[in-house]
N, C-alpha and C. Protein backbone atom coordinates (compact mmCIF):
# COMPACT_ATOMS: atom_id res chain seq x y z
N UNK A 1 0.85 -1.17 0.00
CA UNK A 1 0.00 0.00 0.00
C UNK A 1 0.90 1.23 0.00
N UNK A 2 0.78 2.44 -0.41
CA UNK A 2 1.38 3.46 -0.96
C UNK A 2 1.99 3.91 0.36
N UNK A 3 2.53 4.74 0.79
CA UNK A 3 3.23 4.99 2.05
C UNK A 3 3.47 4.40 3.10
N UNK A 4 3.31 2.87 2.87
CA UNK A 4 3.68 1.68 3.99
C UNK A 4 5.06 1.78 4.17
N UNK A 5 5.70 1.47 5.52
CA UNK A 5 6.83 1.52 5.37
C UNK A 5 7.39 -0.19 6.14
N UNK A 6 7.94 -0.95 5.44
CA UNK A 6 8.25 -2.70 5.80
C UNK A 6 8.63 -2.13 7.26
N UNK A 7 8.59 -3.10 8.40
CA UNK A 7 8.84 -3.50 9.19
C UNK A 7 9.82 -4.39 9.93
N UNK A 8 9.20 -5.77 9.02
CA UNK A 8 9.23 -7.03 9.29
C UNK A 8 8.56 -7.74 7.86
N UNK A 9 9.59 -8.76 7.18
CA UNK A 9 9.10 -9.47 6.10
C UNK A 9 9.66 -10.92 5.97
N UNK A 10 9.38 -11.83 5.96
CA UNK A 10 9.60 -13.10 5.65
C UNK A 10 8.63 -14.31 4.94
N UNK A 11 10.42 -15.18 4.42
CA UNK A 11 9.49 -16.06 3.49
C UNK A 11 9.86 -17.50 3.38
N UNK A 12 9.04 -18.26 3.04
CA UNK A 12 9.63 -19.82 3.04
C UNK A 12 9.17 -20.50 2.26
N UNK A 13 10.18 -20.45 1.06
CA UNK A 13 9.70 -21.14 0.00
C UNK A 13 9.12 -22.80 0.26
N UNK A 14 8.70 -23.38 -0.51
CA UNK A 14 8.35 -24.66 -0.03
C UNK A 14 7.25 -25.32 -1.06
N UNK A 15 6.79 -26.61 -1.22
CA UNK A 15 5.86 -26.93 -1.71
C UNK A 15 5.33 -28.03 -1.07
N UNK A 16 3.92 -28.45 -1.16
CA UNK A 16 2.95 -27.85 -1.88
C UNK A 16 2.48 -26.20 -1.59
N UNK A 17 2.93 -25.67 -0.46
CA UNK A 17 2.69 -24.72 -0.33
C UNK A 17 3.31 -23.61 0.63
N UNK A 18 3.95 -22.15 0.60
CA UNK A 18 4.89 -21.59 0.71
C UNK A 18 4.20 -20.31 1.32
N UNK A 19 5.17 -19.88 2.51
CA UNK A 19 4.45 -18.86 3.71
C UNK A 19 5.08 -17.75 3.46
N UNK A 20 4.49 -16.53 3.12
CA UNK A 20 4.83 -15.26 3.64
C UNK A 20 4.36 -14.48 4.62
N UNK A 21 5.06 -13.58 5.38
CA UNK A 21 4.55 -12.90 5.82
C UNK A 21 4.96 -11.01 6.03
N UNK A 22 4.28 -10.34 6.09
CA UNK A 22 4.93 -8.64 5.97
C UNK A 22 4.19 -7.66 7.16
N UNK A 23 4.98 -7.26 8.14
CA UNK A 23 4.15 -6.51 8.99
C UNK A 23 4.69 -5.26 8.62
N UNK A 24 3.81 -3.94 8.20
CA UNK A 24 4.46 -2.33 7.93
C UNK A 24 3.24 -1.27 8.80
N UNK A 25 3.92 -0.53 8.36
CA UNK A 25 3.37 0.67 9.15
C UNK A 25 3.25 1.95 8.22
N UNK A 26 1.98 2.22 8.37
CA UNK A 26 1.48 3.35 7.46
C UNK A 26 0.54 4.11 8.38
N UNK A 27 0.09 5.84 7.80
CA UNK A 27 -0.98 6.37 8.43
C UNK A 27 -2.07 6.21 7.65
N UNK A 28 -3.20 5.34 8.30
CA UNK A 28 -4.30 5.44 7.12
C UNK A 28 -5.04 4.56 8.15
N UNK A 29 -6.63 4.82 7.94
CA UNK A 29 -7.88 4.42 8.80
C UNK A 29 -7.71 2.74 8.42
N UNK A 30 -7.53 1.72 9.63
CA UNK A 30 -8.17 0.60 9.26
C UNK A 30 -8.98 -0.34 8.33
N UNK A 31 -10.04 0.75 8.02
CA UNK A 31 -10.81 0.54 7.04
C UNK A 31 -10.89 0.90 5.76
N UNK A 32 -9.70 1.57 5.59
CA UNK A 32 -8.96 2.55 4.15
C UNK A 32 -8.24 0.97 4.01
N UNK A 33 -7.47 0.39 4.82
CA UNK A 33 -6.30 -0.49 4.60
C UNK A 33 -7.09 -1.68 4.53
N UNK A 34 -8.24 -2.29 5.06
CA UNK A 34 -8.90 -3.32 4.34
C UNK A 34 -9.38 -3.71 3.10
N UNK A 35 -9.78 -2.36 2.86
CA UNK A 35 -10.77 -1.80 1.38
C UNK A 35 -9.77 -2.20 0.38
N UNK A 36 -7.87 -1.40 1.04
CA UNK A 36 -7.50 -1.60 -0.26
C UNK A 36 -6.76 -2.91 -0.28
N UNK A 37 -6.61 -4.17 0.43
CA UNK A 37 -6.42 -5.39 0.63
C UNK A 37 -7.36 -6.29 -0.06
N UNK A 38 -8.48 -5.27 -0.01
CA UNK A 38 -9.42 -6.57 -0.60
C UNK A 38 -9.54 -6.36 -1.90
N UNK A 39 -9.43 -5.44 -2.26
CA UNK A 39 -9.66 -4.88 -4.02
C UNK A 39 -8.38 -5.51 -4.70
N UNK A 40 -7.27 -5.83 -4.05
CA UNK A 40 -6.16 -6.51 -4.25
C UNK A 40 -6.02 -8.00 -4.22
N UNK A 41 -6.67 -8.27 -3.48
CA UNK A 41 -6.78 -9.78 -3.23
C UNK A 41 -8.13 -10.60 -4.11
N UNK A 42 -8.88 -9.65 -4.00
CA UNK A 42 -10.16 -10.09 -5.09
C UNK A 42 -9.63 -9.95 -6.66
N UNK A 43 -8.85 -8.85 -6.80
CA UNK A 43 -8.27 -9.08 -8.02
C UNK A 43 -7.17 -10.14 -8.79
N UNK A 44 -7.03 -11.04 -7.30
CA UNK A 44 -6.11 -11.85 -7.40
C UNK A 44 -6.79 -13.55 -7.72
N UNK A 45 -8.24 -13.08 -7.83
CA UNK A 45 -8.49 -14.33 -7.66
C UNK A 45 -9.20 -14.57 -5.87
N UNK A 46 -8.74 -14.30 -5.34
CA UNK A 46 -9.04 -14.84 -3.71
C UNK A 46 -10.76 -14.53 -3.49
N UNK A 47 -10.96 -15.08 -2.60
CA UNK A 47 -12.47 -15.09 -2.30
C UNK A 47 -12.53 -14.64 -0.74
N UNK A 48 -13.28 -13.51 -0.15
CA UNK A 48 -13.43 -12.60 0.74
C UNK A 48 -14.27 -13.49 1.89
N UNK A 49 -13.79 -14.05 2.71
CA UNK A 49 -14.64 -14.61 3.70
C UNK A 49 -15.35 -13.52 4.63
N UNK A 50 -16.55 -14.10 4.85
CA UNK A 50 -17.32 -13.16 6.12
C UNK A 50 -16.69 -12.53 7.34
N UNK A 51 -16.91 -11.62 7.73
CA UNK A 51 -16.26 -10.93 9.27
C UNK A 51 -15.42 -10.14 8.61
N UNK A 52 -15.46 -9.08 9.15
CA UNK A 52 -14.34 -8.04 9.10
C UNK A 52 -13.51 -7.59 10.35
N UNK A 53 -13.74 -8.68 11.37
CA UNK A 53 -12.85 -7.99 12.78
C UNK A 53 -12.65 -9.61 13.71
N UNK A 54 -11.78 -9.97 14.21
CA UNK A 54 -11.78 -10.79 15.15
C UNK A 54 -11.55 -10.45 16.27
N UNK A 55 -12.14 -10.41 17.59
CA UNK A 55 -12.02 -9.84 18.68
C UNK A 55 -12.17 -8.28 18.57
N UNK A 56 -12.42 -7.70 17.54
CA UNK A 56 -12.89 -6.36 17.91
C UNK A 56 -11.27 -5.74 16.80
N UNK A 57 -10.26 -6.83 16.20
CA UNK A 57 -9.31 -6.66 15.31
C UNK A 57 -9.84 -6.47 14.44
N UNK A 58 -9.41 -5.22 13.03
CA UNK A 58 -9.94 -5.74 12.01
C UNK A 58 -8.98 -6.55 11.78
N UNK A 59 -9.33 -7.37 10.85
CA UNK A 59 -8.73 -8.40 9.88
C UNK A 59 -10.06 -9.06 8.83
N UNK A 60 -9.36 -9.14 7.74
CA UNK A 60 -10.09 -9.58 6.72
C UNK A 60 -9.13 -11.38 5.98
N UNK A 61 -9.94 -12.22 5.89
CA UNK A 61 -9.55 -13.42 5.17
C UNK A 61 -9.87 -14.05 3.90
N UNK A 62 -8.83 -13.99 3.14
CA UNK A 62 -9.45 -14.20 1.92
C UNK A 62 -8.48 -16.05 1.55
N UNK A 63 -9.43 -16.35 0.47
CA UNK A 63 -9.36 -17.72 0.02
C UNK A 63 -9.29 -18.39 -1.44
N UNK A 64 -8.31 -19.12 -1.98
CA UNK A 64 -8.05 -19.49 -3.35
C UNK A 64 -8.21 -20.86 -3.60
N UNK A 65 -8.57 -21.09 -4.39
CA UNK A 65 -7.98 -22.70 -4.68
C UNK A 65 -8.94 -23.67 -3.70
N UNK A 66 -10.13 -23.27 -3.65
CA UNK A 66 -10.89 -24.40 -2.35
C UNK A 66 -10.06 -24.38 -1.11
N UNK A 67 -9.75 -23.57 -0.97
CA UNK A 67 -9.15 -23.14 0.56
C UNK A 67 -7.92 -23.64 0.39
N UNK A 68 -7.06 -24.20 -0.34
CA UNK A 68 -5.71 -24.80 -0.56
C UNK A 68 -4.74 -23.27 -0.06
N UNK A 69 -5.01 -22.16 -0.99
CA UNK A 69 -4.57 -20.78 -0.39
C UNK A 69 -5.26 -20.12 0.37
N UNK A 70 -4.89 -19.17 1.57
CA UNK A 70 -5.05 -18.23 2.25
C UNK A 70 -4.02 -16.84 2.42
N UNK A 71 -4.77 -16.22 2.94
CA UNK A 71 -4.31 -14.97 3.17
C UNK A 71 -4.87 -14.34 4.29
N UNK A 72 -4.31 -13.32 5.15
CA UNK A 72 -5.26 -12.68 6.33
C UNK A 72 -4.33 -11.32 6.54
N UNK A 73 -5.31 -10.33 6.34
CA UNK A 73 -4.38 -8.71 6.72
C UNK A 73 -5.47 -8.60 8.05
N UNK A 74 -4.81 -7.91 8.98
CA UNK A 74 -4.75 -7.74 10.33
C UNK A 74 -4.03 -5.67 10.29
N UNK A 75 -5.04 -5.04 11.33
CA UNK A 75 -4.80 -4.37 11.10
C UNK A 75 -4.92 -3.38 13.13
N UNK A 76 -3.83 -2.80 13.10
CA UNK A 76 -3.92 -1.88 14.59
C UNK A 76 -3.51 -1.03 14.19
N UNK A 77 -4.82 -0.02 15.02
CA UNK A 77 -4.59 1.15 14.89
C UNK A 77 -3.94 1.74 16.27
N UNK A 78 -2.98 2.76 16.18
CA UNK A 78 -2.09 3.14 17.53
C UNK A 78 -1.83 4.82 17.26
N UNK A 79 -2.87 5.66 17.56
CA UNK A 79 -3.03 7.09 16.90
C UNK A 79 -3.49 6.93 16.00
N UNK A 80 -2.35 7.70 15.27
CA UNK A 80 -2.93 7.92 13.65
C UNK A 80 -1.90 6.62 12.93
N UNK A 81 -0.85 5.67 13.59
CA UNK A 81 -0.38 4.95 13.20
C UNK A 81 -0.95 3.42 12.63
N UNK A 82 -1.45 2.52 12.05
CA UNK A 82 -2.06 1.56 11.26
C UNK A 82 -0.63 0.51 11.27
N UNK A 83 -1.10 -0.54 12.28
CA UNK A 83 0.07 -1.76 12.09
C UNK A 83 -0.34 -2.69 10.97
N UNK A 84 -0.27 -3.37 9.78
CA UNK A 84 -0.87 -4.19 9.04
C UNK A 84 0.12 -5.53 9.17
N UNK A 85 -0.42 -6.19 9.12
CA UNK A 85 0.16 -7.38 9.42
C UNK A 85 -0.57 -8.53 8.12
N UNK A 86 0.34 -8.92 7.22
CA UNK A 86 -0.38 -10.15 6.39
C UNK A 86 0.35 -11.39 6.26
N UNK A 87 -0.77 -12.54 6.23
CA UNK A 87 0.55 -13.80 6.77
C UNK A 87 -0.10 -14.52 5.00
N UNK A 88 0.35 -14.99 4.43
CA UNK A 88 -0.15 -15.95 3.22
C UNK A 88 0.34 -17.18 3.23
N UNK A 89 -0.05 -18.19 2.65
CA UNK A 89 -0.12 -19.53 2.40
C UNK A 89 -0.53 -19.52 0.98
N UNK A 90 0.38 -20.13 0.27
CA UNK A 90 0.37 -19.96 -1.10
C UNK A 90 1.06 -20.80 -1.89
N UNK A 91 0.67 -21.62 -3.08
CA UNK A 91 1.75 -22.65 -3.92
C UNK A 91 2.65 -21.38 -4.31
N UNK A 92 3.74 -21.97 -4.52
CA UNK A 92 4.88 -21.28 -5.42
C UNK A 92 4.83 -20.45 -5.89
N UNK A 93 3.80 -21.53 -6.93
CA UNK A 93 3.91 -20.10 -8.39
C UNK A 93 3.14 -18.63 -8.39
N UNK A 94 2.37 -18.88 -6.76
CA UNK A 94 1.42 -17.33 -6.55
C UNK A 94 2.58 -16.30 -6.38
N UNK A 95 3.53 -16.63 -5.76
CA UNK A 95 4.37 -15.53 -5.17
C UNK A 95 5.47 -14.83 -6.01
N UNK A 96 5.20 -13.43 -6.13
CA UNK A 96 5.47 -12.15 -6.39
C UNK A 96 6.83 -11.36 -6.12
């Protein structure tokens, strides 16, 4: 997302299926940073599961492949600061 700044990023290649994950920090409403996760992830193919918050978190989960892939952005807000956190599960050839 446009003025994110990395954090924390890691990756593990692997098959059948291979983990990333990226925690950054940007200023932008929770719900600015879901919106644009999901317009990203829907464009990817992924499928938007129900709930937009766990425990009162947002986080949004999206799904590929009959659930074979996942994805989940997680999001804290701390001021005006926005922690995003996304972990993926993904074959190989998804990753970017």
């Amino acid at each position: 997302m446009k003025g994110a700044e990395v954090q924390t990023s890691s990756l593990q290649r692997s098959t059948p299926i291979s983990v990333a994950s990226l925690t950054a920090t940007l200023t932008a409403k929770p719900a600015d940073v879901l919106a644009y996760y999901t317009k990203v992830y829907l464009g990817q193919s992924f499928t938007a599961l129900p709930g937009d918050s766990v425990d009162g978190t947002p986080t949004k989960t999206f799904v590929r492949d009959a659930g074979k892939e996942s994805v989940v952005v997680g999001v804290v807000q701390t001021g005006s600061t926005a922690t995003v956190t996304i972990g993926a599960n993904v074959v190989p050839a998804s990753l970017k």
